[in-house]
PDB file of N, CA and C in Angstrom:
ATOM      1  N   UNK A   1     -34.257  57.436  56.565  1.00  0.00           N
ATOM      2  CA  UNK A   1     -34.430  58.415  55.511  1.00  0.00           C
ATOM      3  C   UNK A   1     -34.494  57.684  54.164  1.00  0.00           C
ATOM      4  N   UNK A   2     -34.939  58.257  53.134  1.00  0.00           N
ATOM      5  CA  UNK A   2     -35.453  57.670  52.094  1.00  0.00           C
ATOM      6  C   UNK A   2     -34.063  57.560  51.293  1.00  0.00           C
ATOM      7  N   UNK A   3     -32.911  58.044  51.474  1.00  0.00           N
ATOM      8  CA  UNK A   3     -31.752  57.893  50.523  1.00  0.00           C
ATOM      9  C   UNK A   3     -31.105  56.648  50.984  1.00  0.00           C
ATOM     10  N   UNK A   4     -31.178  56.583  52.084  1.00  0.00           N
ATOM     11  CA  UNK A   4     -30.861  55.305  53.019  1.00  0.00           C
ATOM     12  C   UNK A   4     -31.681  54.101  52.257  1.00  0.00           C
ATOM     13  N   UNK A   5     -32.613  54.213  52.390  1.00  0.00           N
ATOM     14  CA  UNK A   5     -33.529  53.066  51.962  1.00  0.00           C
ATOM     15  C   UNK A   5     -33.266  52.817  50.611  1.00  0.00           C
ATOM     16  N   UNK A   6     -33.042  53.362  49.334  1.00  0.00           N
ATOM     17  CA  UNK A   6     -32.847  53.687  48.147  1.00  0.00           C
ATOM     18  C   UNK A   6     -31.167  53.011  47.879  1.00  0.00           C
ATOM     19  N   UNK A   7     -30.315  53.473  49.339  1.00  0.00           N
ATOM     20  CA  UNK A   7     -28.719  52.453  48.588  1.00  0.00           C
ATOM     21  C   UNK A   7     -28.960  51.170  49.552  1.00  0.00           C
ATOM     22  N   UNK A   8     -29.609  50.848  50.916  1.00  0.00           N
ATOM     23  CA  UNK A   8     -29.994  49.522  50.523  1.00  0.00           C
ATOM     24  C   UNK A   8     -31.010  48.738  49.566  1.00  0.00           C
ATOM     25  N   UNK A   9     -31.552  49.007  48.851  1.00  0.00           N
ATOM     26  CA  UNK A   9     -32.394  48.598  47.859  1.00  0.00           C
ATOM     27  C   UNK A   9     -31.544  48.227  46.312  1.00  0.00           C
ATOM     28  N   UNK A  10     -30.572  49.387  46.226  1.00  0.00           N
ATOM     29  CA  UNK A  10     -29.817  49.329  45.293  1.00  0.00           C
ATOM     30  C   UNK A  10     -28.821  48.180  45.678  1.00  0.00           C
ATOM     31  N   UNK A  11     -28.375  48.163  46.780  1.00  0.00           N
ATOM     32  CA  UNK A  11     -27.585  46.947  47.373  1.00  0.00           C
ATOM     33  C   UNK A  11     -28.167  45.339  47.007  1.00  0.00           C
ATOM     34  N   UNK A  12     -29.013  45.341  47.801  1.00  0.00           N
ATOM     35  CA  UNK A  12     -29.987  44.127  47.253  1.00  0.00           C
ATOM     36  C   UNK A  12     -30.200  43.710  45.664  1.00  0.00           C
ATOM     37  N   UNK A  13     -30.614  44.571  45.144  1.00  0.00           N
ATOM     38  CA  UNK A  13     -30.735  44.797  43.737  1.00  0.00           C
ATOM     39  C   UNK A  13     -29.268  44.087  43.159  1.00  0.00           C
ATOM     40  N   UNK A  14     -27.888  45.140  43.491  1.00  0.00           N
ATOM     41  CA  UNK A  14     -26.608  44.327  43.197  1.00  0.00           C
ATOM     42  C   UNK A  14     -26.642  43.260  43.050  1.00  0.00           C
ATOM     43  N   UNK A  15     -26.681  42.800  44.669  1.00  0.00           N
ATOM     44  CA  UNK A  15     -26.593  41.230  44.947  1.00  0.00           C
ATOM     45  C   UNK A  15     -27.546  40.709  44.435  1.00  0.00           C
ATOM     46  N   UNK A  16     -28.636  40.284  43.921  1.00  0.00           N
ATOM     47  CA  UNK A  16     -29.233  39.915  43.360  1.00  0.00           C
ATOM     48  C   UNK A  16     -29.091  39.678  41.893  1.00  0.00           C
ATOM     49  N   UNK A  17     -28.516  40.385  41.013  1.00  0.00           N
ATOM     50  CA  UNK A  17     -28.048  40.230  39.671  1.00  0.00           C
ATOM     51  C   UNK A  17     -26.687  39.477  39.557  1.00  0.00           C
ATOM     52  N   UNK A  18     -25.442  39.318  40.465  1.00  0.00           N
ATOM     53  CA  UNK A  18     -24.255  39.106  40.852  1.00  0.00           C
ATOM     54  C   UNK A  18     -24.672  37.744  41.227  1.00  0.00           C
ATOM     55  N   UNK A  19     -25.629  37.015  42.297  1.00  0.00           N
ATOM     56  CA  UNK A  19     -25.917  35.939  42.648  1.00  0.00           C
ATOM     57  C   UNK A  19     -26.586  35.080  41.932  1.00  0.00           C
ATOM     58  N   UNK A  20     -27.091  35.401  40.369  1.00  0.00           N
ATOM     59  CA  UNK A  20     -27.417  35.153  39.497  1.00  0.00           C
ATOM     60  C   UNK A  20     -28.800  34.961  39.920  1.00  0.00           C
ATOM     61  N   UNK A  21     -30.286  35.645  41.082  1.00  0.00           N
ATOM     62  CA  UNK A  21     -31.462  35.036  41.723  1.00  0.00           C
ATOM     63  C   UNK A  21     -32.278  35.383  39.907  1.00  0.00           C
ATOM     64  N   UNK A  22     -32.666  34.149  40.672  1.00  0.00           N
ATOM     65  CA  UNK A  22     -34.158  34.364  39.452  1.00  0.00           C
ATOM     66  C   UNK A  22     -34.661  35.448  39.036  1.00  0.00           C
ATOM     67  N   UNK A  23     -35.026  35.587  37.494  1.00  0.00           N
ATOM     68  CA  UNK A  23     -35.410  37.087  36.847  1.00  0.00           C
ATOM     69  C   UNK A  23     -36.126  37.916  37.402  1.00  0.00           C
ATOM     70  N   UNK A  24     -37.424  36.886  37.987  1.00  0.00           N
ATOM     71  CA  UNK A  24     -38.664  37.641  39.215  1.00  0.00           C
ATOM     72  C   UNK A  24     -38.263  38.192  39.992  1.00  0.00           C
ATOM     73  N   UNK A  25     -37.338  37.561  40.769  1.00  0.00           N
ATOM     74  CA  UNK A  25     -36.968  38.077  42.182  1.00  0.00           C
ATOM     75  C   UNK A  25     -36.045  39.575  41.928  1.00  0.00           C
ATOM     76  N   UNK A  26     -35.606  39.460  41.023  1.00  0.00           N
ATOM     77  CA  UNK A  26     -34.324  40.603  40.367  1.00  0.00           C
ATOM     78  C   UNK A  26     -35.252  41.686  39.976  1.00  0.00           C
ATOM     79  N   UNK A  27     -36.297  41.458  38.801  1.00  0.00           N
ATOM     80  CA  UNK A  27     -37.359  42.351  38.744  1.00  0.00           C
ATOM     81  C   UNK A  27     -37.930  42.781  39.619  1.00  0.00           C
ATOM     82  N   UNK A  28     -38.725  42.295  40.266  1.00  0.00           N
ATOM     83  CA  UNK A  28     -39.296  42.710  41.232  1.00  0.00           C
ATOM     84  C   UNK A  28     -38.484  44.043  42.284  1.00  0.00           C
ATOM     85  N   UNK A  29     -37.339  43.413  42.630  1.00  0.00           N
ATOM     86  CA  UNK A  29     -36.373  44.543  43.443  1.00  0.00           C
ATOM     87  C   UNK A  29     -36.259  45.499  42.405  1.00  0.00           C
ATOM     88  N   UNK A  30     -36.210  45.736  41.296  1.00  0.00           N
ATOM     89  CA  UNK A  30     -35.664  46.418  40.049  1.00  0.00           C
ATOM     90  C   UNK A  30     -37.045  47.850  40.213  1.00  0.00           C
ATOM     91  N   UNK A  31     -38.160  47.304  40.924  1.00  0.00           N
ATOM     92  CA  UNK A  31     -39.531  47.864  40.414  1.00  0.00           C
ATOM     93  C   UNK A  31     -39.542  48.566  41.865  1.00  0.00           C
ATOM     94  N   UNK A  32     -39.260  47.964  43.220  1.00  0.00           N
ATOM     95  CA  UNK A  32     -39.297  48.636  44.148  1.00  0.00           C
ATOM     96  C   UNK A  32     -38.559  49.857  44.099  1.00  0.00           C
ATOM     97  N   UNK A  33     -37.341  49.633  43.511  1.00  0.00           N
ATOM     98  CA  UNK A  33     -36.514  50.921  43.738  1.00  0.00           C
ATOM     99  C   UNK A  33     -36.403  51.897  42.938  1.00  0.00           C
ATOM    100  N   UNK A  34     -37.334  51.442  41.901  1.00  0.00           N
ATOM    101  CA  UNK A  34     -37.628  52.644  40.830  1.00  0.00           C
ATOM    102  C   UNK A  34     -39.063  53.784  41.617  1.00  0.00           C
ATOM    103  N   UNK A  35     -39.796  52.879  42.372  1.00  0.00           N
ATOM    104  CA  UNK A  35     -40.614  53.130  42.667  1.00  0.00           C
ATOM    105  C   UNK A  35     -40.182  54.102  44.348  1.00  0.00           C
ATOM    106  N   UNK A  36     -39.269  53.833  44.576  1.00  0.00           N
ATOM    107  CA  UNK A  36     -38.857  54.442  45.586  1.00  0.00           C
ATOM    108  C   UNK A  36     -38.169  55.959  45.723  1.00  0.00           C
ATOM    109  N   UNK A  37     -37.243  55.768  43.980  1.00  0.00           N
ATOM    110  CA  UNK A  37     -36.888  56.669  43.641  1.00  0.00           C
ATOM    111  C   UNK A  37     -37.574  58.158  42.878  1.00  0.00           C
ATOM    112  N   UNK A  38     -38.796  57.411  42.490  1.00  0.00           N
ATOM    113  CA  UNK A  38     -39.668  58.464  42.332  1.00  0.00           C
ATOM    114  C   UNK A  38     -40.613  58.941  43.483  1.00  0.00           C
ATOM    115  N   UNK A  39     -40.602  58.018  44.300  1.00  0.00           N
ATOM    116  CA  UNK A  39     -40.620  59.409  46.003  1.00  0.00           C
ATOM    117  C   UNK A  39     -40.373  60.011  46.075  1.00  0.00           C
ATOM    118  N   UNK A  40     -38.735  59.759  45.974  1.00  0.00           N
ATOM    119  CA  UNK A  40     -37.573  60.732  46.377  1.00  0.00           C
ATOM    120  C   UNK A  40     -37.285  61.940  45.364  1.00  0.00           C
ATOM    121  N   UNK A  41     -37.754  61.785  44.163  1.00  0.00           N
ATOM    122  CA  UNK A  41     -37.819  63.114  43.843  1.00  0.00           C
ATOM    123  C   UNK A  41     -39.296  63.837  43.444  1.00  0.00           C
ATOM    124  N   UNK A  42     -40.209  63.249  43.439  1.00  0.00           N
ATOM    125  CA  UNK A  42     -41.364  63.626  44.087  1.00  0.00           C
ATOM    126  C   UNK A  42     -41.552  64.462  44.965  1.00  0.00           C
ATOM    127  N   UNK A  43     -40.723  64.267  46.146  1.00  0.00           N
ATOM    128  CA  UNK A  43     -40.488  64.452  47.219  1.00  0.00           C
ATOM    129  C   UNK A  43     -39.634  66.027  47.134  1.00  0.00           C
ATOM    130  N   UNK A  44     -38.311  65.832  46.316  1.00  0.00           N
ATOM    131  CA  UNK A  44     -37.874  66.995  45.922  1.00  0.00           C
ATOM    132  C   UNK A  44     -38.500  68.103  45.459  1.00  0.00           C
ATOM    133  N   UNK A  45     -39.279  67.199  44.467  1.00  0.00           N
ATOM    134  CA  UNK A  45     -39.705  68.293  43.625  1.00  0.00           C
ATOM    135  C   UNK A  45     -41.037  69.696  44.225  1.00  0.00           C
ATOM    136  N   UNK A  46     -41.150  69.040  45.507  1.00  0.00           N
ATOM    137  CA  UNK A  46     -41.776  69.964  46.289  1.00  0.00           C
ATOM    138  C   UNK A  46     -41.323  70.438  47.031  1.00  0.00           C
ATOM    139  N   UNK A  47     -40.322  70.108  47.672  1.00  0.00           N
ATOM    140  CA  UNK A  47     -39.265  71.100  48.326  1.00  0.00           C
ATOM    141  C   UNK A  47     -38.849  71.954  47.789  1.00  0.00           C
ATOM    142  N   UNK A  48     -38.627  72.329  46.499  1.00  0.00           N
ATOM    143  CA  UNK A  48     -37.942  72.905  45.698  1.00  0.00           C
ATOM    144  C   UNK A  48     -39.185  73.747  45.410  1.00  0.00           C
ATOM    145  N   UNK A  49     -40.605  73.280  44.995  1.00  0.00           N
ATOM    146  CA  UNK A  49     -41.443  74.577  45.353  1.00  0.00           C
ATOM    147  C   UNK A  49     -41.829  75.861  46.414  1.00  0.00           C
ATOM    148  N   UNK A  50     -42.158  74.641  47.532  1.00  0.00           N
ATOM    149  CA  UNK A  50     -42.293  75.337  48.546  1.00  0.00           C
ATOM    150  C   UNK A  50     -41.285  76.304  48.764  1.00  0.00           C
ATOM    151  N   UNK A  51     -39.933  75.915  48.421  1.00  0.00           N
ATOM    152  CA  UNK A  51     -38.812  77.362  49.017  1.00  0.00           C
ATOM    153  C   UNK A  51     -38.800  78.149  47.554  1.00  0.00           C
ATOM    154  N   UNK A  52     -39.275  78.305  46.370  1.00  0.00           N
ATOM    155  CA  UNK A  52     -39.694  78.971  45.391  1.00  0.00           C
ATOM    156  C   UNK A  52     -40.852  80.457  46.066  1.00  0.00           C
ATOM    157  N   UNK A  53     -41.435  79.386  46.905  1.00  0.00           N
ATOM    158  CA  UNK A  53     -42.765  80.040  47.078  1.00  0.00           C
ATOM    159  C   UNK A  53     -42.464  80.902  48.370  1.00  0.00           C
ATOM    160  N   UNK A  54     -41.576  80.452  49.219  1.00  0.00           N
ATOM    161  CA  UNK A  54     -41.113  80.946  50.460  1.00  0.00           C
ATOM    162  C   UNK A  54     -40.379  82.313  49.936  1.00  0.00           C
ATOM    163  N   UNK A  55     -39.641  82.372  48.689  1.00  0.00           N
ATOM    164  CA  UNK A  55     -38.382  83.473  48.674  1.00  0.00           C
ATOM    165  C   UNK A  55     -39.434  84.008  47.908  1.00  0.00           C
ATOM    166  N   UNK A  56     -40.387  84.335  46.926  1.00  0.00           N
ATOM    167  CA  UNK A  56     -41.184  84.737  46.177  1.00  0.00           C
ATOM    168  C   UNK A  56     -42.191  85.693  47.461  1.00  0.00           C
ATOM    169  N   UNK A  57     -42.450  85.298  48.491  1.00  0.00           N
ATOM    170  CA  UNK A  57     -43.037  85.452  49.654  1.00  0.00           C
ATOM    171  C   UNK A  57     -42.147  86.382  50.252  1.00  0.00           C
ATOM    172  N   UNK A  58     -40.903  86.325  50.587  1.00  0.00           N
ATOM    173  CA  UNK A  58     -39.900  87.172  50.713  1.00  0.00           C
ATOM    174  C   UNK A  58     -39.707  88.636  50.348  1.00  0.00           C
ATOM    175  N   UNK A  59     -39.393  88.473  49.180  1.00  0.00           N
ATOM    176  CA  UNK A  59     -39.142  89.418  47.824  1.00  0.00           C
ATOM    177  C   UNK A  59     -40.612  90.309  47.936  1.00  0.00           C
ATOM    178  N   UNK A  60     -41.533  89.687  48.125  1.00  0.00           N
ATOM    179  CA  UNK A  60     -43.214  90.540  47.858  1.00  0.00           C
ATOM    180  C   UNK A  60     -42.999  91.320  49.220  1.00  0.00           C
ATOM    181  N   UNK A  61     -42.754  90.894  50.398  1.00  0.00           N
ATOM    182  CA  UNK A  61     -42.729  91.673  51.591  1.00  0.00           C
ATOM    183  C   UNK A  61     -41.829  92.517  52.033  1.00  0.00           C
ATOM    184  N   UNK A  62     -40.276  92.328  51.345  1.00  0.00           N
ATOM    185  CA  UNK A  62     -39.640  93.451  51.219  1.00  0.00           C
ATOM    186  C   UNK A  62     -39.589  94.591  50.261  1.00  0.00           C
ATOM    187  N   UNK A  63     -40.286  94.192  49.342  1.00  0.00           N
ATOM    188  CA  UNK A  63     -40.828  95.471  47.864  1.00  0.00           C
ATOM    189  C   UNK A  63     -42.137  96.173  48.081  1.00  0.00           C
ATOM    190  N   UNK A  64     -42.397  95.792  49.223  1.00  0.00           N
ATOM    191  CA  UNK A  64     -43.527  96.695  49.703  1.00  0.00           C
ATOM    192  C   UNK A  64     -43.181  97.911  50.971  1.00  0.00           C
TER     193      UNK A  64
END
C-alpha cells in the first residue's frame, strides 16, 4: 500500500540525512517521496469525490 511505501521512503530519507550520504543521494530520496506523496493524496482526493458523488446519488434517489 502506498502509506507503507511513503514511511519506508521517509525511513530511508532519515537515514540518509543522519548518515551524513551525499546531498544527491539525500535529494534525490527527498524528490521521490514528495512525489509519492502527491499520489497519495491525489489519490485521496478522488476518493473523497467519488463518495461526494455516491451520497449526492443517494440523496437524488431518495427525494424522488
Amino acid at each position: 500500500m502506498i502509506n507503507d511505501e511513503i514511511c519506508k521512503l521517509r525511513e530511508k530519507l532519515n537515514q540518509s540525512i543522519i548518515n551524513g550520504n551525499d546531498y544527491s543521494i539525500t535529494y534525490q530520496i527527498s524528490i521521490e517521496l514528495d512525489d509519492l506523496i502527491a499520489k497519495y493524496y491525489s489519490t485521496q482526493i478522488k476518493i473523497s469525490k467519488n463518495n461526494k458523488r455516491n451520497e449526492n446519488t443517494k440523496e437524488l434517489a431518495l427525494s424522488q
